[in-house]
Protein backbone atom coordinates (compact mmCIF):
# COMPACT_ATOMS: atom_id res chain seq x y z
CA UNK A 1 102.47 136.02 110.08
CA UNK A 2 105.03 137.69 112.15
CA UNK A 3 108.13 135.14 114.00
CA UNK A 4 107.98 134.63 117.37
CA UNK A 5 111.12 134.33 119.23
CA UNK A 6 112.35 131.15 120.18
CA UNK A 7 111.76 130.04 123.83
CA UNK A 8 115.50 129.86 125.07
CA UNK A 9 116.23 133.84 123.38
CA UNK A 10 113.11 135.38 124.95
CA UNK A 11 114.17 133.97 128.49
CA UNK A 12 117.30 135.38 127.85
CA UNK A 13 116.01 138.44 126.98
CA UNK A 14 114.05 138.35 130.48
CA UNK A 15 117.65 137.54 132.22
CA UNK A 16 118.94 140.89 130.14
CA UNK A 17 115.60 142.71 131.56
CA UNK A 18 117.12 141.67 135.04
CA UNK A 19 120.58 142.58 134.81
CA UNK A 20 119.44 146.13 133.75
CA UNK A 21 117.05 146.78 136.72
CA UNK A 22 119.24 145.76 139.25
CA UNK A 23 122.06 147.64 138.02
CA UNK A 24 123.20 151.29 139.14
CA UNK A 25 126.68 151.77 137.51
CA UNK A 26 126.52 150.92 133.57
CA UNK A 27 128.10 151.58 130.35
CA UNK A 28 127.56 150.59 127.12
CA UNK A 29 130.20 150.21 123.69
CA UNK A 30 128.20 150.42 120.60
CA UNK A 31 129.58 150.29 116.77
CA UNK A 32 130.36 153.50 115.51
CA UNK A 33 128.02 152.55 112.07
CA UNK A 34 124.15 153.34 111.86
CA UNK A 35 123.16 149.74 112.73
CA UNK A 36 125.44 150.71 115.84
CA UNK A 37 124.86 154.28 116.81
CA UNK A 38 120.61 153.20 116.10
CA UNK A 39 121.60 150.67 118.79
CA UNK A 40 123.47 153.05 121.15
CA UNK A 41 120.49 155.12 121.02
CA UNK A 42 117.75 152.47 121.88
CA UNK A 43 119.41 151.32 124.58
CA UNK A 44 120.18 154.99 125.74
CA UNK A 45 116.47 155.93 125.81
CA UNK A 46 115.55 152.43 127.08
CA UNK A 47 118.21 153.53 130.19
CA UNK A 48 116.78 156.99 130.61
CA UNK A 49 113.29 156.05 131.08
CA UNK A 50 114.65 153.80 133.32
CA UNK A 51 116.04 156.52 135.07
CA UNK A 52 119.08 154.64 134.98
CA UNK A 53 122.42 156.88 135.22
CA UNK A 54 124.90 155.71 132.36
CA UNK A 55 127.60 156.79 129.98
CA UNK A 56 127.31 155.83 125.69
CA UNK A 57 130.71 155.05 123.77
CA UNK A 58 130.98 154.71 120.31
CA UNK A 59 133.78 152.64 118.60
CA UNK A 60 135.59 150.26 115.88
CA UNK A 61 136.31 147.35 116.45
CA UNK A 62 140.26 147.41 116.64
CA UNK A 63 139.69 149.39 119.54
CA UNK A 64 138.00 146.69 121.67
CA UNK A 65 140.84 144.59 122.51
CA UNK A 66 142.22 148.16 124.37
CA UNK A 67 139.10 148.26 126.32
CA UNK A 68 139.10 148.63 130.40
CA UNK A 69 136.14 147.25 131.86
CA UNK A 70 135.63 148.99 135.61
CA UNK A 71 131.62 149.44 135.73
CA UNK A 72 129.01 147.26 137.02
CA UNK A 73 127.15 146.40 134.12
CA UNK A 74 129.17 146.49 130.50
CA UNK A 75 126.95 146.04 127.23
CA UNK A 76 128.20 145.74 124.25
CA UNK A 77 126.15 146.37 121.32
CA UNK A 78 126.34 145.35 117.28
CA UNK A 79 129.72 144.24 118.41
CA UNK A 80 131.12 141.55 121.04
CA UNK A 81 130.00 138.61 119.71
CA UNK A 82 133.11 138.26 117.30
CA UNK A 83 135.29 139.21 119.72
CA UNK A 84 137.52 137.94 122.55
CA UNK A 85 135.31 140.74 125.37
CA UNK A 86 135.04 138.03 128.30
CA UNK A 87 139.47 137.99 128.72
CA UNK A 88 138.78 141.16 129.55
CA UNK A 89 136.15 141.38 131.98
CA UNK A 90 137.07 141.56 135.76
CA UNK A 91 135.45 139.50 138.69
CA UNK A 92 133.03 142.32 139.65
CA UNK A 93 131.51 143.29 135.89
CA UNK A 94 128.92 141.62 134.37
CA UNK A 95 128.61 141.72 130.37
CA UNK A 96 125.64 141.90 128.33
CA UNK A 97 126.03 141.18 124.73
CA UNK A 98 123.25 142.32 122.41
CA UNK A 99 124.75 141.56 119.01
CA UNK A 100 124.06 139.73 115.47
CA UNK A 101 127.15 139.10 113.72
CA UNK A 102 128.86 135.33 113.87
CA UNK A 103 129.85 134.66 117.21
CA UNK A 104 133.26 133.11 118.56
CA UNK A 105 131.25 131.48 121.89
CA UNK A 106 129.12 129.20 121.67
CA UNK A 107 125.33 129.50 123.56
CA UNK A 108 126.70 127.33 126.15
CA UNK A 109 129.80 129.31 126.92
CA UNK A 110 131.15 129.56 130.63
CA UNK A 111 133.72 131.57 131.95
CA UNK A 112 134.98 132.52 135.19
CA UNK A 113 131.65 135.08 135.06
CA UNK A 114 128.97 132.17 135.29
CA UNK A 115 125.92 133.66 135.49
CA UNK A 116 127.43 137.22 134.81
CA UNK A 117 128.25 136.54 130.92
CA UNK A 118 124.82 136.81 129.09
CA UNK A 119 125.26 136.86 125.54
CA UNK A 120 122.17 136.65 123.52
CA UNK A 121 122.70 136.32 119.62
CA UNK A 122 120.04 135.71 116.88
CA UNK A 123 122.55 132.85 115.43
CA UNK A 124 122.22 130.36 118.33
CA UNK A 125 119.09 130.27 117.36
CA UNK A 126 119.40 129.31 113.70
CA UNK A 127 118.26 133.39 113.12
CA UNK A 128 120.09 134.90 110.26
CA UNK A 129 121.67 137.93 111.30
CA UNK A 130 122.30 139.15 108.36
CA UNK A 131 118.83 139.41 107.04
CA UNK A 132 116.42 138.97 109.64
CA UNK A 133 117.60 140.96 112.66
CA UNK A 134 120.46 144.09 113.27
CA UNK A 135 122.41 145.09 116.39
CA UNK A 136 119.59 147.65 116.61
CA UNK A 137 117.30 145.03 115.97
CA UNK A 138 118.41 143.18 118.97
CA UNK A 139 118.31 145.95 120.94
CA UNK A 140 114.81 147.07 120.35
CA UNK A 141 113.80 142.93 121.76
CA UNK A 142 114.67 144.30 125.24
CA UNK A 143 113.51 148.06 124.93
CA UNK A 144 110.23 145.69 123.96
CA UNK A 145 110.05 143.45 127.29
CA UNK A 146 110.02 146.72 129.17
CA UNK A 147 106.93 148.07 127.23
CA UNK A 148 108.75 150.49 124.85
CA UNK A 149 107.27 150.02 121.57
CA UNK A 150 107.81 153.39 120.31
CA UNK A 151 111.55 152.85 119.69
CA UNK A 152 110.45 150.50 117.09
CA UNK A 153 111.07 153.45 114.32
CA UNK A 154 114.90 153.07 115.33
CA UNK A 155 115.12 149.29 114.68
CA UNK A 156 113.33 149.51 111.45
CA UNK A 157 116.23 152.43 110.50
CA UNK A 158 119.17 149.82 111.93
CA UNK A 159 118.08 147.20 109.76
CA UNK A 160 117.78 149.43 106.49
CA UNK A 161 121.30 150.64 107.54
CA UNK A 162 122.62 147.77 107.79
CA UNK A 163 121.67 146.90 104.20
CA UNK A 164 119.44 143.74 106.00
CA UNK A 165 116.58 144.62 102.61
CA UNK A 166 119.03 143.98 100.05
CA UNK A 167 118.50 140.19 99.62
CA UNK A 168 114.93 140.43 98.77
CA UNK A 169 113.73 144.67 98.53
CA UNK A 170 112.26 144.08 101.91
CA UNK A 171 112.61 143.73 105.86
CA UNK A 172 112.42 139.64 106.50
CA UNK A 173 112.15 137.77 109.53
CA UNK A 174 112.22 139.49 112.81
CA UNK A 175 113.00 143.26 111.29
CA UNK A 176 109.47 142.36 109.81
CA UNK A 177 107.64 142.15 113.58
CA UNK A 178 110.00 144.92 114.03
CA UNK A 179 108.54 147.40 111.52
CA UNK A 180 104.99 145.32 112.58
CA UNK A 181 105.24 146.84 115.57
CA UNK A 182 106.48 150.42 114.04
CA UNK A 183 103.43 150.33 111.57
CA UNK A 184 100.83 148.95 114.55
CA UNK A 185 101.81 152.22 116.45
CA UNK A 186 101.41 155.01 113.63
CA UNK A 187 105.76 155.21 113.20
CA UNK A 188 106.10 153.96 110.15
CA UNK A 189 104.96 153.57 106.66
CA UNK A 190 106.17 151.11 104.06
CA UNK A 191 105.05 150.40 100.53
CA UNK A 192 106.57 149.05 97.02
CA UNK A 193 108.59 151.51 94.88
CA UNK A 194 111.36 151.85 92.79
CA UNK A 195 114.41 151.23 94.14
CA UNK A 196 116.52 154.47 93.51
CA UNK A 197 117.93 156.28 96.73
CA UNK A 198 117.00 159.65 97.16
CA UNK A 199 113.40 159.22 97.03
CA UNK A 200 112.16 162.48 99.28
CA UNK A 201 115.43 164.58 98.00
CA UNK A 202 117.26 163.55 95.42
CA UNK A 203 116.00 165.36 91.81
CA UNK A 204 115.36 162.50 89.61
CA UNK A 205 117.83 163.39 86.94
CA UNK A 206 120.55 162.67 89.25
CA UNK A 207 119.12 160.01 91.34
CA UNK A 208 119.03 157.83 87.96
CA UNK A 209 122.49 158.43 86.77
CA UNK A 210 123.26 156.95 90.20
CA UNK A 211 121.21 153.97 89.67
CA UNK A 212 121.74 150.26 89.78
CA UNK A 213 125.50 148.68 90.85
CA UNK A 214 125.30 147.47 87.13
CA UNK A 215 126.46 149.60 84.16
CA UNK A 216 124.43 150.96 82.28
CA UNK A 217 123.83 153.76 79.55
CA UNK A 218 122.50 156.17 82.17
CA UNK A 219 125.39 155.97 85.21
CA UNK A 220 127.18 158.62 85.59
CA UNK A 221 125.31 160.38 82.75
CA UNK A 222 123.23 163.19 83.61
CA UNK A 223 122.26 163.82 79.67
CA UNK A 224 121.22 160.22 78.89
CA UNK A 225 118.78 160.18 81.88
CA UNK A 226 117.41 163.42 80.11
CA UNK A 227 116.93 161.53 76.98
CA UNK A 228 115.44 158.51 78.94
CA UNK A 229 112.14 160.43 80.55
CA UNK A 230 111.68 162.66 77.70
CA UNK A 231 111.46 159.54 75.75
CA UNK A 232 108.88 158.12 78.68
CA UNK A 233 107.26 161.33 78.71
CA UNK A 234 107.97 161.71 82.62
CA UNK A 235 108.37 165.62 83.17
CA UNK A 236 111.64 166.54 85.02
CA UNK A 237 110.26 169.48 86.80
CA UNK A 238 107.06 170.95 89.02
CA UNK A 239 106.29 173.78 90.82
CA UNK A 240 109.39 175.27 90.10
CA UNK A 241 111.84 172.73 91.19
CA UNK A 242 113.23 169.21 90.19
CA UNK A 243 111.34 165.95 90.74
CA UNK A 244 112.11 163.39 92.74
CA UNK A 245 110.85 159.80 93.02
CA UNK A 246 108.49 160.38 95.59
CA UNK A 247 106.48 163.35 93.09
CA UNK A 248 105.99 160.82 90.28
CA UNK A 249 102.37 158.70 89.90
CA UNK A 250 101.90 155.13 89.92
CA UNK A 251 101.79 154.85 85.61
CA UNK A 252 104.92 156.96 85.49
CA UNK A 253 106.56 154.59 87.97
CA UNK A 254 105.29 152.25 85.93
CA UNK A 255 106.52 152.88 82.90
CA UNK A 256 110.17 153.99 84.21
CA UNK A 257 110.26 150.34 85.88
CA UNK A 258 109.58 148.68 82.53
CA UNK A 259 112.74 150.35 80.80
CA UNK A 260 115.23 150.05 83.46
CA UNK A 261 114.20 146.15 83.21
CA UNK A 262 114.65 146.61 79.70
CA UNK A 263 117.84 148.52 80.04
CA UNK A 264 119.82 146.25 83.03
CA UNK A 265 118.08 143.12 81.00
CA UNK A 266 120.58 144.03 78.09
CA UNK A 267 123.47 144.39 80.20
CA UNK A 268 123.44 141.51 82.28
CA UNK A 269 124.14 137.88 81.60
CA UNK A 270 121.43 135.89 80.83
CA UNK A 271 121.45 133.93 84.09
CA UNK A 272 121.34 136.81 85.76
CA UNK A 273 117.74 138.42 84.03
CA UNK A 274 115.30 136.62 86.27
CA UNK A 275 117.09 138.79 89.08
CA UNK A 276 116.80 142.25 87.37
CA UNK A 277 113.28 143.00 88.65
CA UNK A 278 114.91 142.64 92.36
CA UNK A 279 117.16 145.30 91.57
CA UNK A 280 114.60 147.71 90.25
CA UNK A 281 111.85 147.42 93.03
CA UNK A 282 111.72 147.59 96.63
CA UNK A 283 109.77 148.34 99.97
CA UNK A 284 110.68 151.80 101.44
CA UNK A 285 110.25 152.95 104.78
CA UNK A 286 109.11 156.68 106.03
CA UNK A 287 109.16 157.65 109.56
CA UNK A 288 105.71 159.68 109.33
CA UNK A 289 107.11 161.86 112.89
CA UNK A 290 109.43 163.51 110.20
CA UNK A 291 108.66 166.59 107.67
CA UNK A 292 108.43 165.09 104.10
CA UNK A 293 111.43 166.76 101.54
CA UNK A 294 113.84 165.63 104.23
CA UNK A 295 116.77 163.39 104.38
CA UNK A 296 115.35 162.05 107.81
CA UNK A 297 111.30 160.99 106.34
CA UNK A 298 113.21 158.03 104.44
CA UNK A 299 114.98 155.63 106.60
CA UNK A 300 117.72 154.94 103.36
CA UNK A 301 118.61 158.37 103.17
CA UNK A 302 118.43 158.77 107.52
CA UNK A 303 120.50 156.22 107.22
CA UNK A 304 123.07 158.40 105.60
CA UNK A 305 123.02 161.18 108.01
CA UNK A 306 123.98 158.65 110.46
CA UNK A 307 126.70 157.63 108.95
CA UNK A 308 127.60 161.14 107.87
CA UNK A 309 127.94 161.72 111.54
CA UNK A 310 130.10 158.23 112.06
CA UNK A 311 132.38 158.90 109.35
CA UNK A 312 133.31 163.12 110.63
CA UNK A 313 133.75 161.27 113.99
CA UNK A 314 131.15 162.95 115.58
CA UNK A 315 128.26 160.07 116.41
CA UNK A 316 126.95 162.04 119.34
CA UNK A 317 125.57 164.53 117.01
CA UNK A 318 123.36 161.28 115.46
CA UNK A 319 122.71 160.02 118.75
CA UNK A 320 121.29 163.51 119.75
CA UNK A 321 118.82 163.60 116.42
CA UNK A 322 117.54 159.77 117.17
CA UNK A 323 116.93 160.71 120.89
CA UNK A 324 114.93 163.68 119.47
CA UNK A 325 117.39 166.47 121.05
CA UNK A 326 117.39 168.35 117.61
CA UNK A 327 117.71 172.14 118.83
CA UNK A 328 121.55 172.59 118.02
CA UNK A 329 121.78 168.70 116.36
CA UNK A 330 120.30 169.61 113.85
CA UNK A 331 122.47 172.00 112.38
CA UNK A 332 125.25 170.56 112.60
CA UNK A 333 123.81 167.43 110.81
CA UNK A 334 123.72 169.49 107.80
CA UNK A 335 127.01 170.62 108.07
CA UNK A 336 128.34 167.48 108.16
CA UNK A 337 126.15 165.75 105.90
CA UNK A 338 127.56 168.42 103.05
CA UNK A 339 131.21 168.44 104.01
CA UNK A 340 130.67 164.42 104.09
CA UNK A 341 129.26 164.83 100.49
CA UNK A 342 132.03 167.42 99.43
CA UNK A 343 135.06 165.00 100.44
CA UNK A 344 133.46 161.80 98.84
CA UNK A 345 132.95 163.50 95.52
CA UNK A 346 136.92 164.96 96.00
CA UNK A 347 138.01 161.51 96.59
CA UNK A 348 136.20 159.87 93.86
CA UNK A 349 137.32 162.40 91.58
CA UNK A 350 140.90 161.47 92.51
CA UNK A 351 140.36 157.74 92.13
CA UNK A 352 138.82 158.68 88.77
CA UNK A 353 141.31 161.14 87.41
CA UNK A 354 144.45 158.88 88.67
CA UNK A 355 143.00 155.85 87.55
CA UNK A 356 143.76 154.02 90.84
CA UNK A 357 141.60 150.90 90.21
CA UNK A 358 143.71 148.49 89.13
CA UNK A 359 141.80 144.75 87.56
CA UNK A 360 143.22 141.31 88.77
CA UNK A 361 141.75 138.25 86.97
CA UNK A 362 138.53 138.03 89.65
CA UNK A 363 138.61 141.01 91.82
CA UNK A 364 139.53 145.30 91.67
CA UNK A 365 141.05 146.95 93.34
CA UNK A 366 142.80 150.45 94.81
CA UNK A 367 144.91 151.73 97.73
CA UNK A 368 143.13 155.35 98.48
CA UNK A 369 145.99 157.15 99.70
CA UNK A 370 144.87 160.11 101.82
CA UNK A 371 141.37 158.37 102.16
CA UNK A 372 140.09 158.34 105.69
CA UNK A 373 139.45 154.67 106.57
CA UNK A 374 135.96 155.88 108.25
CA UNK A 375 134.70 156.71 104.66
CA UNK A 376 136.82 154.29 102.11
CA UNK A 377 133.82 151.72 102.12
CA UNK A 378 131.51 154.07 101.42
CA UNK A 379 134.08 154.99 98.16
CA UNK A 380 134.14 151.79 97.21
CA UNK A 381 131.06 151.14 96.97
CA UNK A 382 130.47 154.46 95.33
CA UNK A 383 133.49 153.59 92.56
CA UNK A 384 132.11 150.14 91.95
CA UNK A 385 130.57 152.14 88.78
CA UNK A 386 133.81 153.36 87.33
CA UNK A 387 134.98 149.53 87.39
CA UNK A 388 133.77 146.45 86.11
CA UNK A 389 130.64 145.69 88.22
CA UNK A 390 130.99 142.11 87.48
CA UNK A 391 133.79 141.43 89.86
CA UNK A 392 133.88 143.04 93.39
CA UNK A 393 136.21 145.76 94.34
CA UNK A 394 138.13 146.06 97.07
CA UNK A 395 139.63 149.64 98.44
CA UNK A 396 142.18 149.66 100.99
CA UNK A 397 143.08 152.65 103.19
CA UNK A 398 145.59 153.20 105.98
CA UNK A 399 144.71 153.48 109.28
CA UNK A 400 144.97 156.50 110.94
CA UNK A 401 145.58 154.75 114.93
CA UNK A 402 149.36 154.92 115.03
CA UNK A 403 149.31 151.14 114.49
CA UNK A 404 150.54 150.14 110.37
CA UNK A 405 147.16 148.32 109.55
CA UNK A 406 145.16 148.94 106.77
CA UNK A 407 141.02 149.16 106.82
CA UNK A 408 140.02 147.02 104.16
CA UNK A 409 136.52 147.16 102.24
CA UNK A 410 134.86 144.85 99.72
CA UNK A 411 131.89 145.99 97.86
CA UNK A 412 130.05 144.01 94.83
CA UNK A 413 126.90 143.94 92.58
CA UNK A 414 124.21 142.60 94.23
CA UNK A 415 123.66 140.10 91.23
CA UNK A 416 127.11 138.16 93.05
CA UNK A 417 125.36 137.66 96.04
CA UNK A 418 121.93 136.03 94.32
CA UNK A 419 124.99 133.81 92.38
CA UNK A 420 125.48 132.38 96.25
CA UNK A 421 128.80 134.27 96.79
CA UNK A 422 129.16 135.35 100.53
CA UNK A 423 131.67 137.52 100.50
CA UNK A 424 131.51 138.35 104.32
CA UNK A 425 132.47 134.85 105.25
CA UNK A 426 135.08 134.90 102.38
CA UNK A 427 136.98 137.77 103.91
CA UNK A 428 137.06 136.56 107.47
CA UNK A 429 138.79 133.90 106.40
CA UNK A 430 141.34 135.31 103.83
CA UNK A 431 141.66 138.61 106.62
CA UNK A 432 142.58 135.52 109.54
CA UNK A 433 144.74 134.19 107.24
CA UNK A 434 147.09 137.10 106.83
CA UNK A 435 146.96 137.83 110.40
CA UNK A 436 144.19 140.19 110.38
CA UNK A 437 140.06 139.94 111.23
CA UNK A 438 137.28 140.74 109.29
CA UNK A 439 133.60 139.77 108.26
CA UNK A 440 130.50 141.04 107.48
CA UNK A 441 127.47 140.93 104.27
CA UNK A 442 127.28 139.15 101.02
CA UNK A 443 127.63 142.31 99.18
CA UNK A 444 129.23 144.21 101.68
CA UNK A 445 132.19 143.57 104.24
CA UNK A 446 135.62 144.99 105.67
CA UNK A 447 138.84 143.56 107.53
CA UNK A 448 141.60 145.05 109.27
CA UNK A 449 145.13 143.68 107.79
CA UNK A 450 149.03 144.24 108.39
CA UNK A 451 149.82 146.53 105.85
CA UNK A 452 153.00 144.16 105.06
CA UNK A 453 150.45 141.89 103.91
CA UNK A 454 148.25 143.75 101.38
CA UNK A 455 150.06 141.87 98.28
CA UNK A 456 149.36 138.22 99.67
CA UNK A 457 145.82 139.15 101.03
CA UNK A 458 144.95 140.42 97.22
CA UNK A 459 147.02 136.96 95.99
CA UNK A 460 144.67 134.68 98.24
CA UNK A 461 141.52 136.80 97.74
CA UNK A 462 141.98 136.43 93.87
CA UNK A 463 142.97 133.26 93.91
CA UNK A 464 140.02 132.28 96.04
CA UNK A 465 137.50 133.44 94.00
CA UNK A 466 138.94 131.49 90.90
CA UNK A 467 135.90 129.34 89.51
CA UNK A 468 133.76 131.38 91.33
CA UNK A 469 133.27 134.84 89.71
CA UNK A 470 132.14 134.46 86.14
């Protein structure tokens, strides 16, 4: 059975219904990730079929505290609720706050905007917001009171962009009525598979030598994953071309599950084998309104694109695709989904080659000079394989705002975050504590820092996690 939202957030939701039909003049800041740009573009449609006249910006969030608020209505979406936006809200705004990370106001909050202030987060209601809803998430609750199911399909690709599967394989909680209400309308399908990304378009060969953010035998070793279905008897090739997950049957699923148990079982400390089969399996989700052999029928691999987009700077050319303008979009998606994938393997080769990460006794890590800070989380996570995957690894990168700060990112095996570690909550307080801000996942987070203080924020991170990484 499906959640049902608590009284108190559903009449808020109704108060958020209001303040859109009654106003005229309206803008709305969304987070330049998927989760973010899935959320500009549910509200967006939700405003347009509203006939409601408004303007979309994308951005990070070091540029909020620069913000100018001169509209009528302000939302903020996948973003706000960490941040100080009421100081700088004028007597004749309102704010609307759709958002899921940990806020800094509590439900109760009044300001000098009483009754103009509505923020409605998923945590005031003891709702996990890192599993069980997404910015898009949250905005998909009020396309809903107006009747709009059929943005569902976007909500269901915020949470899977947001990584909000990872704890368990599947959508939990409310991203579970969420895709309910995808499924219910024909949007959707989802199923158990393999968990290997690139299951519509990644050959399998490579897919598997990607595999798994533990070690093993087959990463990064095209040759070995030859060796491994020839020895399961799982044919590389039909029709001419190269398999992917998606072409195999149920029994050679079956048997390719078995070994990689086997194989990650061997690897792994023994406290960690009763987690192995959550790292092999999964739900996925397919948007059945897309052509199958794309990157856009999977929602991990849309997911991508999206952030393709974010990380080129160019998140209109997402929004454009999720509002279904795909004429000229479209193209350009695929030019910047390969230069995206030519300048992640360049930089990766460079980490590689240079041997930038450099071990401490619990963490990694390594300063990606040139990196663009858009893309350097994506790298680490990417690198984690080149490393030690038993302690995270942090890459830091320069940012590129004429401000000296540094974009820092933290990625880990997701065998850390079944150990209990969050390592979100860890870095907000290590990034506060150097004068910086940061937050986000178990597995995966980020700060902003000084870049004076890079040495002590490794010194307290490291020393934190003393005791606590085996």
């Amino acid at each position: 059975m499906t959640p049902i939202l608590p009284e108190k957030m559903n009449k808020s939701f109704s108060k958020a219904q209001e303040m859109l039909k009654s106003a005229e003049d309206i803008k709305v800041y969304s987070h330049n990730d998927c989760d973010g740009i899935s959320s500009g573009a549910i509200l967006s449609s939700l405003l347009d079929r509203l006939d409601k006249e408004h303007e979309i910006e994308f951005i990070s969030l070091d540029k909020l505290k620069d913000l100018k608020i001169n509209n009528e209505l302000t939302i903020f979406s996948d973003l706000g609720s960490g941040q100080s936006i009421d100081k700088i809200s004028t007597s004749s705004s309102r704010i609307l706050v759709l958002d899921h990370h940990p806020p800094l106001r509590s439900l109760n909050y009044n300001s000098k905007l009483s009754g103009r202030f509505l923020e409605i987060n998923p945590l005031f209601y003891g709702i996990d917001g890192s599993y069980e809803i997404s910015g898009g998430g949250m905005c998909y609750l009020l396309a809903k009171k107006f009747g709009f199911y059929n943005l569902s399909w976007i909500g269901v690709l915020s949470a899977v962009g947001d990584m909000q599967n990872t704890r368990t394989g599947k959508l939990e909680g409310i991203n579970k009525s969420i895709l309910q209400d995808a499924t219910n309308h024909g949007l959707v399908d989802s199923a158990a598979d393999l968990s290997i990304y690139g299951r519509q378009t990644r050959p399998l060969i490579i897919a598997l030598s990607y595999f798994s953010d533990v070690t093993l035998p087959i990463t990064n070793n095209k040759t070995e994953v030859i060796l491994l279905l020839k020895k399961l008897g799982i044919d590389r090739r039909c029709d001419n071309r190269l398999r992917t997950l998606s072409d195999l049957t149920s029994d050679e699923k079956t048997r390719l599950f078995s070994e990689l148990v086997k194989l990650l079982s061997r690897e792994v400390p023994e406290k960690y084998i009763k987690y192995v089969p959550k790292l092999v399996t999964g739900d996925y989700y397919e948007f059945l309104n897309e052509e199958e052999k794309t990157p856009l029928r999977d929602a991990s691999e849309f997911s991508t694109a999206v952030n393709a987009c974010s990380r080129n700077k160019n998140p209109e050319v997402a929004l454009d695709i999720l509002k279904g303008d795909r004429v000229l979009a479209m193209d350009e998606l695929e030019r910047l989904t390969r230069k995206h994938r030519q300048y992640l393997a360049e930089k990766i080769r460079m980490i590689e080659d240079n041997e930038l990460i450099v071990p401490l006794n619990n963490l990694q890590y390594f300063h990606g000079h040139g990196i663009k800070s858009e893309v350097v989380g994506t790298i680490t996570g990417m690198v984690l394989s080149h490393g030690d995957w038993r302690k995270p690894i942090i890459g830091f990168s320069h940012v590129d705002n004429g401000e000296d700060l540094l974009k820092v990112s933290l990625r880990c095996s997701r065998l850390l975050a079944y150990d209990g570690i969050h390592f979100g909550h860890i870095m907000r307080k290590i990034a506060s504590k150097v004068g910086g801000s940061g937050g986000g996942h178990a597995v995966a987070c980020g700060a902003y820092i000084p870049s004076k203080n890079q040495d002590e924020f490794l010194k307290v991170f490291n020393s934190t996690l003393k005791g606590i990484i085996n």
